[in-house]
Protein backbone atom coordinates (compact mmCIF):
# COMPACT_ATOMS: atom_id res chain seq x y z
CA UNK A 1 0.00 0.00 0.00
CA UNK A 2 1.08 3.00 -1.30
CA UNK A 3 0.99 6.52 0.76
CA UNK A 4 -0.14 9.85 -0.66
CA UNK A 5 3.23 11.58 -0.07
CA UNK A 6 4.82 8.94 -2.10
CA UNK A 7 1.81 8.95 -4.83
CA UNK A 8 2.59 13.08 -4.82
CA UNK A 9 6.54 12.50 -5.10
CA UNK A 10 6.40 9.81 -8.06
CA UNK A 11 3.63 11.72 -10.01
CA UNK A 12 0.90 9.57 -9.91
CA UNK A 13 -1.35 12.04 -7.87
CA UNK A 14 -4.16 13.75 -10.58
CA UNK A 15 -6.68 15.22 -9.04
CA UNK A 16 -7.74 16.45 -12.11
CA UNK A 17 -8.49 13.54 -13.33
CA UNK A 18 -10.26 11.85 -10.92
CA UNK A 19 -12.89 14.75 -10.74
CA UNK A 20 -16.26 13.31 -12.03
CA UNK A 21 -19.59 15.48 -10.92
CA UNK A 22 -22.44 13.60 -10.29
CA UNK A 23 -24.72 16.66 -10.36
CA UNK A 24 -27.80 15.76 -12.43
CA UNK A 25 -27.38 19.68 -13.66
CA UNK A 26 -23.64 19.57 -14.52
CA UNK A 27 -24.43 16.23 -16.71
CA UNK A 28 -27.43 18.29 -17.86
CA UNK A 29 -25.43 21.01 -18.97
CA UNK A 30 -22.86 19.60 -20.45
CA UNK A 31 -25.56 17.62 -23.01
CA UNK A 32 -26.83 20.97 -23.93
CA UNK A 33 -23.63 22.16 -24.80
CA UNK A 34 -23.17 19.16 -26.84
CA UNK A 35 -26.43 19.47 -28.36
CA UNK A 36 -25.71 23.47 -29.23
CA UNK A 37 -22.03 22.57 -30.70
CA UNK A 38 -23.94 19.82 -32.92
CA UNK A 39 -26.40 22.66 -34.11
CA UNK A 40 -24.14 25.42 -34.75
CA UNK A 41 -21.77 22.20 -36.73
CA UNK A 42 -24.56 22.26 -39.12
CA UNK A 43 -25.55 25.57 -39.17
CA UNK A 44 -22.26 27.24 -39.83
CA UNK A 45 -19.71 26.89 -42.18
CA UNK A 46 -16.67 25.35 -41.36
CA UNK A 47 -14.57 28.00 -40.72
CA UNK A 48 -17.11 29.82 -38.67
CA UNK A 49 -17.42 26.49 -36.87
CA UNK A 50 -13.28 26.15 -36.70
CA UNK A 51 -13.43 29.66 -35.06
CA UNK A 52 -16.22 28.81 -32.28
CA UNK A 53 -14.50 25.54 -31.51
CA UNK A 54 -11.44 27.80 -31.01
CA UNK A 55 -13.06 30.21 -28.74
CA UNK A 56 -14.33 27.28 -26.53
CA UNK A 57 -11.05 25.42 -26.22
CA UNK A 58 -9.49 29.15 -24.88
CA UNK A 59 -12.74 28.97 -22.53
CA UNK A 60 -11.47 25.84 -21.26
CA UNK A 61 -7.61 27.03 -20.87
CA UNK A 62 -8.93 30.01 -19.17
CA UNK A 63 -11.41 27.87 -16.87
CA UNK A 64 -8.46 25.70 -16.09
CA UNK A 65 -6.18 27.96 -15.18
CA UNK A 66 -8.92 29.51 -12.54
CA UNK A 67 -9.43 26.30 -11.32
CA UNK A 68 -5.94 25.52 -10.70
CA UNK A 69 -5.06 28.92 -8.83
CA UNK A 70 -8.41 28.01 -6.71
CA UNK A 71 -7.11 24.86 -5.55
CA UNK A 72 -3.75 26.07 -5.17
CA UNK A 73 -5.88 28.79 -3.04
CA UNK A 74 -7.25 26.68 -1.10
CA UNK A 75 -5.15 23.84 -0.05
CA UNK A 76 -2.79 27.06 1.56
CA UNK A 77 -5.40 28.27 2.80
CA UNK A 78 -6.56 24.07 4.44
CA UNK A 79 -2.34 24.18 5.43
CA UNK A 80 -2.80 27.51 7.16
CA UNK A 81 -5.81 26.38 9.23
CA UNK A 82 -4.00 23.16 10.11
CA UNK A 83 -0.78 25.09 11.85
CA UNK A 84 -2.83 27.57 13.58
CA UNK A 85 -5.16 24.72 15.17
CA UNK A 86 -2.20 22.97 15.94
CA UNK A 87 -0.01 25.79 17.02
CA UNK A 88 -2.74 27.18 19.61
CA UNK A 89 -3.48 23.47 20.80
């Protein structure tokens, strides 16, 4: 058995990619962004279509990066909680 500082060290620990939502909405959402991409597919031409599938892949780089600073935020933020409780104990 394995520990998590070891997992961390040898690179096997992504978070990212163990992150599935089981929210009925997110899995909602997510088909009606599939369902708009497939309309606008057929409604535009291709390099309109080349240039919206563009704009969403910097929407995801963009969303990533926010999403990454947030954890980063946060897990200082969990290690900064930790040593005060343990520093006033």
């Amino acid at each position: 058995m394995s520990n998590l500082i070891e997992e961390l060290f040898h690179g096997n620990l992504r978070l990212d990619e163990s992150i599935h939502p089981e929210n009925a909405e997110y899995q909602e959402i997510n088909r009606q962004i599939s369902d708009l991409m497939q309309e606008y597919k057929i409604q535009l031409t291709e390099r309109e279509y080349d240039d919206l599938e563009q704009l969403v892949d910097l929407i995801g780089q963009s969303t990533s990066m926010y999403v990454e600073a947030a954890f980063e935020q946060g897990f200082r933020t969990g290690g900064k909680l930790i040593i005060e409780v343990l520093y006033k104990s």
